[in-house]
PDB file of N, CA and C in Angstrom:
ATOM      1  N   UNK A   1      -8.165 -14.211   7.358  1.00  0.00           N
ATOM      2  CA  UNK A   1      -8.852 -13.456   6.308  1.00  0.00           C
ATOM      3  C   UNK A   1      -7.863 -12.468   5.680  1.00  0.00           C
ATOM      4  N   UNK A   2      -7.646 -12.638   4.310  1.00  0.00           N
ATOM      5  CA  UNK A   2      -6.624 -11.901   3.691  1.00  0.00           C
ATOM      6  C   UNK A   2      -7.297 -10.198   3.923  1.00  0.00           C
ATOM      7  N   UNK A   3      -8.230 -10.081   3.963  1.00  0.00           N
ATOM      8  CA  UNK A   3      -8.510  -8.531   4.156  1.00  0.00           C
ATOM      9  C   UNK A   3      -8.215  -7.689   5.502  1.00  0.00           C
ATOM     10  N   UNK A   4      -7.760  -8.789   6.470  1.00  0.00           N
ATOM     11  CA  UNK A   4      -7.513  -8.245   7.591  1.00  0.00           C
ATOM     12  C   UNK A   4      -5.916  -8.147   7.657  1.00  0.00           C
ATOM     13  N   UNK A   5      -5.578  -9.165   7.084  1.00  0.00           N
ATOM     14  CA  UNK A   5      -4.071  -8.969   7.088  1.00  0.00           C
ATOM     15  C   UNK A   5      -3.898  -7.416   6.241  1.00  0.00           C
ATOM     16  N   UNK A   6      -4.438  -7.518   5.015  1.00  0.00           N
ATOM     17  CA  UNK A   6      -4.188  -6.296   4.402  1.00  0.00           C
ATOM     18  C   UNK A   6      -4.336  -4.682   5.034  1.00  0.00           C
ATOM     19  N   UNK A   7      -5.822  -4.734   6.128  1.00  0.00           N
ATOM     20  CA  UNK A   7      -5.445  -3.651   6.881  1.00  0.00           C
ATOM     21  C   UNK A   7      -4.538  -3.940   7.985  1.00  0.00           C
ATOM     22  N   UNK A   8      -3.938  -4.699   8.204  1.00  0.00           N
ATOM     23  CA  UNK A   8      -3.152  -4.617   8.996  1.00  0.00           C
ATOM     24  C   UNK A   8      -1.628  -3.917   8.879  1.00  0.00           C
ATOM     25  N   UNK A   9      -1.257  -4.354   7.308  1.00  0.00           N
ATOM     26  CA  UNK A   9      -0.378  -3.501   6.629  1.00  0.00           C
ATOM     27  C   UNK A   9      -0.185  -2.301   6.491  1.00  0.00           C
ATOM     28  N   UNK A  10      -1.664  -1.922   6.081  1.00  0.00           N
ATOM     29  CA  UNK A  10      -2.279  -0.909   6.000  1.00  0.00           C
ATOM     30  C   UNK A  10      -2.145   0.362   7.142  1.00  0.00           C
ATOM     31  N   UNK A  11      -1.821  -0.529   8.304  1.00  0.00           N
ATOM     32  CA  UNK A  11      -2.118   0.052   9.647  1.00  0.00           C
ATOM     33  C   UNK A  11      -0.422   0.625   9.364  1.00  0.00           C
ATOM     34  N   UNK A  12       0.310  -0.314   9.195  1.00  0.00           N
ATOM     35  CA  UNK A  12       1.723  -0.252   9.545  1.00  0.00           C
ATOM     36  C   UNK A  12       2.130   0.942   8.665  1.00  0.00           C
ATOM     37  N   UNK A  13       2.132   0.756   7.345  1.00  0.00           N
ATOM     38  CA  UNK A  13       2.407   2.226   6.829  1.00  0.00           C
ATOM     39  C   UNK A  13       1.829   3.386   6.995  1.00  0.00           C
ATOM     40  N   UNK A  14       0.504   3.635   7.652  1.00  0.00           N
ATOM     41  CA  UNK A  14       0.508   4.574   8.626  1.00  0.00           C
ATOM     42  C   UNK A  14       1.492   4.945   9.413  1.00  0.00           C
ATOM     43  N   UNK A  15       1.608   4.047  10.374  1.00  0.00           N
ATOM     44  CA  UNK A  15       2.309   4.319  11.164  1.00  0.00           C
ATOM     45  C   UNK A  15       3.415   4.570  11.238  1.00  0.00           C
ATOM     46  N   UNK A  16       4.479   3.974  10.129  1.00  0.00           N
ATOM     47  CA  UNK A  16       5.716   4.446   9.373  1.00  0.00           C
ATOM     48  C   UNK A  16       5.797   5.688   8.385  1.00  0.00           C
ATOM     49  N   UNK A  17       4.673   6.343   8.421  1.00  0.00           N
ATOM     50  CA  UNK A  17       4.116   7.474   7.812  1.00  0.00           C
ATOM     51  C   UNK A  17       3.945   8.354   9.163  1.00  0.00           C
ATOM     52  N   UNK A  18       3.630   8.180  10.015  1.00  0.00           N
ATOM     53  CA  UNK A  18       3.663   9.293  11.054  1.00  0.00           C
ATOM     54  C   UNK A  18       4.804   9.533  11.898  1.00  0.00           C
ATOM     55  N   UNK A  19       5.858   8.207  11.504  1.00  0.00           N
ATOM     56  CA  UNK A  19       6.998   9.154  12.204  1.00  0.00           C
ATOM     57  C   UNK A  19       7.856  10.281  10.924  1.00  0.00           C
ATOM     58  N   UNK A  20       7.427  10.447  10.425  1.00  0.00           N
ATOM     59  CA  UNK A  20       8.000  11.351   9.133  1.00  0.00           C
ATOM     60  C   UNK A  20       9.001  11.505   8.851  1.00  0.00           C
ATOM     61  N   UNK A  21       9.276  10.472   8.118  1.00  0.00           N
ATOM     62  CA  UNK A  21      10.676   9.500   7.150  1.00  0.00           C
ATOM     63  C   UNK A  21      10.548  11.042   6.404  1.00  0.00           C
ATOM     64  N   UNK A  22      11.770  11.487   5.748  1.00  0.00           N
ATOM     65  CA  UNK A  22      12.078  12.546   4.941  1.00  0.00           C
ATOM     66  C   UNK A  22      11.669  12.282   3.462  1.00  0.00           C
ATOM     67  N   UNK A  23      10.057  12.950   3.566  1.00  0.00           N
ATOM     68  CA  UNK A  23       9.488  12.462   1.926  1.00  0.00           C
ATOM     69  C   UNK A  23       9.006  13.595   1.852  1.00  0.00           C
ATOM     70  N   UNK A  24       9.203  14.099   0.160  1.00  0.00           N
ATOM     71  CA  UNK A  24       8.589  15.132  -0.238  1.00  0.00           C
ATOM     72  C   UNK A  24       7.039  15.210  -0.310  1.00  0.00           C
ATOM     73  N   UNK A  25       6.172  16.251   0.147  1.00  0.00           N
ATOM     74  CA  UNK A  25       4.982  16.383   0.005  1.00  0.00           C
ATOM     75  C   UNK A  25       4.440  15.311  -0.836  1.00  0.00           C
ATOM     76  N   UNK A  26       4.737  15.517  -2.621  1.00  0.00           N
ATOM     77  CA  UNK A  26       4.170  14.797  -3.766  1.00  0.00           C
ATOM     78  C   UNK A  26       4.402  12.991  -3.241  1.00  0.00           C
ATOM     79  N   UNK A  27       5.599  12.935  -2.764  1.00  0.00           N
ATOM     80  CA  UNK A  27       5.585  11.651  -2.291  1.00  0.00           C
ATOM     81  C   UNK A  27       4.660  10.843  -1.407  1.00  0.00           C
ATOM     82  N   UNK A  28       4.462  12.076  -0.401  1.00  0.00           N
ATOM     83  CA  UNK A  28       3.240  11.351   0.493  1.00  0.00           C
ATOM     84  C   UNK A  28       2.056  11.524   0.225  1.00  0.00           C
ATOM     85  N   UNK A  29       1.664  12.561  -0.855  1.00  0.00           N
ATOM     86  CA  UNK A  29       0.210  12.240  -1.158  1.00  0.00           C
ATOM     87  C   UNK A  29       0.263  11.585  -1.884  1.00  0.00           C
ATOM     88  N   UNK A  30       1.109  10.744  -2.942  1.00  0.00           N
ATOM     89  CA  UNK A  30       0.690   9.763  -3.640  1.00  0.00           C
ATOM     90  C   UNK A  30       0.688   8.811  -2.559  1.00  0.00           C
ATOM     91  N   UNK A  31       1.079   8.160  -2.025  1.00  0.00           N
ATOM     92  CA  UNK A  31       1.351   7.206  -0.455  1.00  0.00           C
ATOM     93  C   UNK A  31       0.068   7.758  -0.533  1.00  0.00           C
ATOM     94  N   UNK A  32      -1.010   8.598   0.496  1.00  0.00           N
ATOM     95  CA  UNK A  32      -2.236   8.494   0.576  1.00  0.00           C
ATOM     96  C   UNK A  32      -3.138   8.419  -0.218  1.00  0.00           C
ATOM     97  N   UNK A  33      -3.492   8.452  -1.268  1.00  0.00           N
ATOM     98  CA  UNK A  33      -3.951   8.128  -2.058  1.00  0.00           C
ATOM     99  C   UNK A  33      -3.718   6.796  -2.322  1.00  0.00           C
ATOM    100  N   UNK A  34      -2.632   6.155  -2.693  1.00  0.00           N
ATOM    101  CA  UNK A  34      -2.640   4.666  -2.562  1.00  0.00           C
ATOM    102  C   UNK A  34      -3.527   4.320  -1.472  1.00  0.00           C
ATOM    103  N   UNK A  35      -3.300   4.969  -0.349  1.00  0.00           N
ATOM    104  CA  UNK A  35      -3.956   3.730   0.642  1.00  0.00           C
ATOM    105  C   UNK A  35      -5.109   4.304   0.771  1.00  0.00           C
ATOM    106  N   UNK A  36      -5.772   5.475   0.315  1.00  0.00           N
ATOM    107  CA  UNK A  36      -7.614   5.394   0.002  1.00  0.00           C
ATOM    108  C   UNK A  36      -7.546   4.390  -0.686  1.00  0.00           C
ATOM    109  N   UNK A  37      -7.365   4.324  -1.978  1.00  0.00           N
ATOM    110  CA  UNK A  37      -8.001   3.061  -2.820  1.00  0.00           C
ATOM    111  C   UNK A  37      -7.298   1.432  -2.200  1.00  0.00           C
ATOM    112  N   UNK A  38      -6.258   1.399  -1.326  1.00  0.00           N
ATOM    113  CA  UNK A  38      -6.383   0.137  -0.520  1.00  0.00           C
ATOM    114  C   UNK A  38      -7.562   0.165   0.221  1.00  0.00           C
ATOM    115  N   UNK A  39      -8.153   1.354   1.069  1.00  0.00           N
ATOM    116  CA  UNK A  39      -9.468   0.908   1.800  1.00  0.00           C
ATOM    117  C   UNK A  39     -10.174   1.282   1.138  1.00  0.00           C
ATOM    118  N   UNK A  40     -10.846   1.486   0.244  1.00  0.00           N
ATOM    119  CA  UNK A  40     -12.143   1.711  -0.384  1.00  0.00           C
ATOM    120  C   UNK A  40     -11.840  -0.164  -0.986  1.00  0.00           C
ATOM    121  N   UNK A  41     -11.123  -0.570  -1.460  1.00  0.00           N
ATOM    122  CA  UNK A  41     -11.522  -1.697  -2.024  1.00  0.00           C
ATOM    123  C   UNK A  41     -11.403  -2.650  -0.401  1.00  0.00           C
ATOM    124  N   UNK A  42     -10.645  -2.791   0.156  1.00  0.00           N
ATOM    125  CA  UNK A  42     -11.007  -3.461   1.634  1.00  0.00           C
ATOM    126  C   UNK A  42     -12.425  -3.768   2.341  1.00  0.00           C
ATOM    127  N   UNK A  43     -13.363  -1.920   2.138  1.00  0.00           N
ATOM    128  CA  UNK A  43     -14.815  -1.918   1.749  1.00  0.00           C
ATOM    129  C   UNK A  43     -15.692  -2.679   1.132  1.00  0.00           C
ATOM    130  N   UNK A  44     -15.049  -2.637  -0.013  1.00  0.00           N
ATOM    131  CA  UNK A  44     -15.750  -3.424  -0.903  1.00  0.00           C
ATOM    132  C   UNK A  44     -15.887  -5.075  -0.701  1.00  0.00           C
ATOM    133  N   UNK A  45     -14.533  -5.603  -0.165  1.00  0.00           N
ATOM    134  CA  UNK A  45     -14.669  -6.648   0.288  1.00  0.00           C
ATOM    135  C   UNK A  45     -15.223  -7.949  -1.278  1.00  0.00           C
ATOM    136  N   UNK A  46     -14.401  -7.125  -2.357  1.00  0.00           N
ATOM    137  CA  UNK A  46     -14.497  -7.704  -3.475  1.00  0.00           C
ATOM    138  C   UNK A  46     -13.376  -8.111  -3.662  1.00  0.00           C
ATOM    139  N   UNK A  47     -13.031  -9.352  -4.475  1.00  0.00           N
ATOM    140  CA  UNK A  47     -12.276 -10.038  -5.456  1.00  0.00           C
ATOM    141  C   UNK A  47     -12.275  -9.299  -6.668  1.00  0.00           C
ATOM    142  N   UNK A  48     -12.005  -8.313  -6.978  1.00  0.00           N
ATOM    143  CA  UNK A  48     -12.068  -7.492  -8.396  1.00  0.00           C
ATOM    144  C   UNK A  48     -10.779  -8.110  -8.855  1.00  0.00           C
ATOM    145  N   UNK A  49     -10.924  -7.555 -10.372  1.00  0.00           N
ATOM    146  CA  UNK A  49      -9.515  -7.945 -11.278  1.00  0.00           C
ATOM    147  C   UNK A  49      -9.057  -6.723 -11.682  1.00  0.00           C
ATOM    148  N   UNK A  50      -9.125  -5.092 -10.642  1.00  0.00           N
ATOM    149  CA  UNK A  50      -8.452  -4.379 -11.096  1.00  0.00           C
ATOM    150  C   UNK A  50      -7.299  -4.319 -10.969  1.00  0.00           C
ATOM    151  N   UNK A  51      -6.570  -4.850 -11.701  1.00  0.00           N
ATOM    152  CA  UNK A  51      -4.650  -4.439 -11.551  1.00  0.00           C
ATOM    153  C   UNK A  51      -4.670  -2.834 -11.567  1.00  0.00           C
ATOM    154  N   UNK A  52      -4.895  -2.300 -11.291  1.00  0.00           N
ATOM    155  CA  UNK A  52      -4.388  -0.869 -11.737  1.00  0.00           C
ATOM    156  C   UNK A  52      -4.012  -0.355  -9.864  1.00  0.00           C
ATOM    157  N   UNK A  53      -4.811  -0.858  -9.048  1.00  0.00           N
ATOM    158  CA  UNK A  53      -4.504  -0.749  -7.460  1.00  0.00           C
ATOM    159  C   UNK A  53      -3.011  -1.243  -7.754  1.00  0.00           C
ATOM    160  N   UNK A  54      -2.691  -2.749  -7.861  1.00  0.00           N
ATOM    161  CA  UNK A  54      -1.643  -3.355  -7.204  1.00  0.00           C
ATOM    162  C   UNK A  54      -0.639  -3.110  -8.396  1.00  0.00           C
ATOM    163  N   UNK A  55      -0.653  -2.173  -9.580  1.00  0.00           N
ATOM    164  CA  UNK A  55       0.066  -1.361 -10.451  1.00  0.00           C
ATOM    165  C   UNK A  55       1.239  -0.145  -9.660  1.00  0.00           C
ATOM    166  N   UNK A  56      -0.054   0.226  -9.072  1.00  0.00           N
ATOM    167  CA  UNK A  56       0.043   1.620  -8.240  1.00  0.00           C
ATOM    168  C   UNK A  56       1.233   1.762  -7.434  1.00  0.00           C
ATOM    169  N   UNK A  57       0.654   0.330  -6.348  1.00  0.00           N
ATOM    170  CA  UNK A  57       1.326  -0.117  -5.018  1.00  0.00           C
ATOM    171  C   UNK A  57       2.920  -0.465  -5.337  1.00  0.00           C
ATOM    172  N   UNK A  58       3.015  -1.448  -6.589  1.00  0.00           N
ATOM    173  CA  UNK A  58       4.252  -2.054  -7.305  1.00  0.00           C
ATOM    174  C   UNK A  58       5.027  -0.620  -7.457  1.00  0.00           C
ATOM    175  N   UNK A  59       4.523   0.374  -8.065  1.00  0.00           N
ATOM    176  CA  UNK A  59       5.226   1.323  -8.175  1.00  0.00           C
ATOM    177  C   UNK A  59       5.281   2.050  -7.579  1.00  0.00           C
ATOM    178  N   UNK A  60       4.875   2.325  -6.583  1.00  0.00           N
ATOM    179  CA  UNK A  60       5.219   3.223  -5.157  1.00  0.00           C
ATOM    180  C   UNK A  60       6.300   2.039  -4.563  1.00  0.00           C
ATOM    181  N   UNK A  61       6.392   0.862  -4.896  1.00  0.00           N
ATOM    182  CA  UNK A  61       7.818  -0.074  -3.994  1.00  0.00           C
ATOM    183  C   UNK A  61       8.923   0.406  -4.988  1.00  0.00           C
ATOM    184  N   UNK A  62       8.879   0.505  -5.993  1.00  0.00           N
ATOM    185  CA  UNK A  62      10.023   0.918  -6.987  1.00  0.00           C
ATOM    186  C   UNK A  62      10.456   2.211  -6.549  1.00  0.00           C
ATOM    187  N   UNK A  63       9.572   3.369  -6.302  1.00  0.00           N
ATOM    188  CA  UNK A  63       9.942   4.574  -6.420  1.00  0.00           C
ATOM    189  C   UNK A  63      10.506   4.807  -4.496  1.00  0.00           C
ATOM    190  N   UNK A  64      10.481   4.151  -3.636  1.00  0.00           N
ATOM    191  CA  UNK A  64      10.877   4.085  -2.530  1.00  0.00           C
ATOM    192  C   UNK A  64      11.658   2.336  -1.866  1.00  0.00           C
ATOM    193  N   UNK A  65      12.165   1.729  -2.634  1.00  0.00           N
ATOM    194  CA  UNK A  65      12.980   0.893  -2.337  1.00  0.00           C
ATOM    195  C   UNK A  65      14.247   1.455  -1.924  1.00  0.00           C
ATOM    196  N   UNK A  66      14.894   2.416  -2.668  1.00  0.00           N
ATOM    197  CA  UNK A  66      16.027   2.622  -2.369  1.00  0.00           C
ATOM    198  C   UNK A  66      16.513   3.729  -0.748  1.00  0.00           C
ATOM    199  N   UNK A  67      15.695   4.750  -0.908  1.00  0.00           N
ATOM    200  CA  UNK A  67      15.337   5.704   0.055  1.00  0.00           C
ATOM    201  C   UNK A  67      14.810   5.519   1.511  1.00  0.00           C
ATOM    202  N   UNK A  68      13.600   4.421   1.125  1.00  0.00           N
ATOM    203  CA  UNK A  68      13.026   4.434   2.234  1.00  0.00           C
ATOM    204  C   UNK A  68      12.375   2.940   2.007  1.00  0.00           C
ATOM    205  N   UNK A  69      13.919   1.924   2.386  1.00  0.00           N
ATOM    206  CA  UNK A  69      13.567   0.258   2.388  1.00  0.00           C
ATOM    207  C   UNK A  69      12.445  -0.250   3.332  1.00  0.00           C
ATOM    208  N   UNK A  70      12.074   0.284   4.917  1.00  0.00           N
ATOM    209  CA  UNK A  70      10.922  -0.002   5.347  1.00  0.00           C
ATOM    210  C   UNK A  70       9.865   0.388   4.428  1.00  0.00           C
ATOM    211  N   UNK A  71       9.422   1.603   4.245  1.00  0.00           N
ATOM    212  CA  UNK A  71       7.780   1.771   3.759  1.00  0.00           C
ATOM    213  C   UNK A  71       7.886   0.957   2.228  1.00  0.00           C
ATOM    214  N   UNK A  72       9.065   0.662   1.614  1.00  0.00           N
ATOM    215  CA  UNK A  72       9.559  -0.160   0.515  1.00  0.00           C
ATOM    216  C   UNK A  72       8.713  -1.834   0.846  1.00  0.00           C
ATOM    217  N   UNK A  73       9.158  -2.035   2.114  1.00  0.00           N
ATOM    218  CA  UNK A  73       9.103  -3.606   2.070  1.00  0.00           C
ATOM    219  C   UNK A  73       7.228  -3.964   2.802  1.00  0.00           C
ATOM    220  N   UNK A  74       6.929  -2.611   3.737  1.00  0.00           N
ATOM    221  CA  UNK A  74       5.381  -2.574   3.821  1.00  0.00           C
ATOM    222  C   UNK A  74       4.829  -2.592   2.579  1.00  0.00           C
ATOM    223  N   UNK A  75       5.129  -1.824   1.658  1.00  0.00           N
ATOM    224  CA  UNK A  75       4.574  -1.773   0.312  1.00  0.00           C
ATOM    225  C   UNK A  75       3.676  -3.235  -0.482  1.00  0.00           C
ATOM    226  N   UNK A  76       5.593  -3.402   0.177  1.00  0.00           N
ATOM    227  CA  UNK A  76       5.652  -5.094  -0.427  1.00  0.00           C
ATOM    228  C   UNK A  76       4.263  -6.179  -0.181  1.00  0.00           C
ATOM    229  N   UNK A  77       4.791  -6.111   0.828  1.00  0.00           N
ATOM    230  CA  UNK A  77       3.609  -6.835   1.473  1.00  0.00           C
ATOM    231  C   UNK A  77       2.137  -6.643   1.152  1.00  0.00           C
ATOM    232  N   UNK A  78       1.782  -5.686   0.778  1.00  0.00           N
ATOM    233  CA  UNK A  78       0.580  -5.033   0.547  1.00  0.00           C
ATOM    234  C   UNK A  78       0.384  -5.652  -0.509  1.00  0.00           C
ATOM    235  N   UNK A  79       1.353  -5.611  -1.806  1.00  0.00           N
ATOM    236  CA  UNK A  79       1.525  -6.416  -3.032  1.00  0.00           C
ATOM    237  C   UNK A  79       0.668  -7.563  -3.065  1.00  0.00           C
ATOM    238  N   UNK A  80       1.622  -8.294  -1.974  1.00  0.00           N
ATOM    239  CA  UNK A  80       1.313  -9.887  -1.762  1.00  0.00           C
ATOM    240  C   UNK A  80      -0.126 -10.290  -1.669  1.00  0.00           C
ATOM    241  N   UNK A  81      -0.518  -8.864  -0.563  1.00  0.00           N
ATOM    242  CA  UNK A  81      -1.759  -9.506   0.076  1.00  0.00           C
ATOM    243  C   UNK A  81      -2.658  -8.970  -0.861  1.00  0.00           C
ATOM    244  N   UNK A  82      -2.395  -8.318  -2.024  1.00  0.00           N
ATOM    245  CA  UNK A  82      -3.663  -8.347  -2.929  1.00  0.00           C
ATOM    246  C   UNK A  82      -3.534  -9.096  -3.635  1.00  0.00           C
ATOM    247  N   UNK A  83      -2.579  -9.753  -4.024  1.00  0.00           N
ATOM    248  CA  UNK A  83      -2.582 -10.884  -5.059  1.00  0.00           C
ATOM    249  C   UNK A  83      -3.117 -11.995  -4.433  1.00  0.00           C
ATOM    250  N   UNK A  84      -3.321 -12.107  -3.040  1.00  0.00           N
ATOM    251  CA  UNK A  84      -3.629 -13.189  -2.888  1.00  0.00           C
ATOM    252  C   UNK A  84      -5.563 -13.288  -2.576  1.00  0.00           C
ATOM    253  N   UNK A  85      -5.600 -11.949  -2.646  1.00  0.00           N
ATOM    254  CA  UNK A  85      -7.131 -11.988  -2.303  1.00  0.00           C
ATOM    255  C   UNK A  85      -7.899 -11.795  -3.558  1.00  0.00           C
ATOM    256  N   UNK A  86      -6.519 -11.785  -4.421  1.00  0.00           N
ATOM    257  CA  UNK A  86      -7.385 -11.752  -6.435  1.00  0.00           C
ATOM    258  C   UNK A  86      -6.956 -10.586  -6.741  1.00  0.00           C
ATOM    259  N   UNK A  87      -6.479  -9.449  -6.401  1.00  0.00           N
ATOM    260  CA  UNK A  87      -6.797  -8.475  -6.641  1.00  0.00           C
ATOM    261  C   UNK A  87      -5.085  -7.352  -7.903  1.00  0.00           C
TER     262      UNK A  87
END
């Protein structure tokens, strides 16, 4: 089930979030905020066609590819797994 994989991702950048990679405040609340609206739509357990989530996500991998290539390549993944659940 693509929604489980997705919290599973989900889980991981947590967890690469609690060993506290050197990110400025603004950095990590956008990071949380991304991942409310990853689980509020996980909730939902909808196929929506909002691009504006996997907009978000794309650009939180841009703005931390270089700095911080793990939470970069979790990102990634997150990408994947909404595209593949429609989203």
């Amino acid at each position: 089930m693509p929604a489980r994989e997705l919290q599973e991702q989900l889980n991981a950048l947590r967890e690469q979030l609690e060993q506290n990679p050197p990110l400025s405040e603004a950095e990590r609340d956008d990071l949380h905020k991304l991942m409310e609206q990853i689980e509020a739509e996980i909730k939902l357990e909808t196929a929506t066609q909002d691009t504006s989530l996997a907009d978000g996500v794309n650009l939180a991998v841009e703005r931390f590819e270089v700095e911080h290539p793990a939470l970069a390549a979790t990102l990634r993944n997150i990408v994947q797994t909404l595209g593949n659940i429609g989203i």
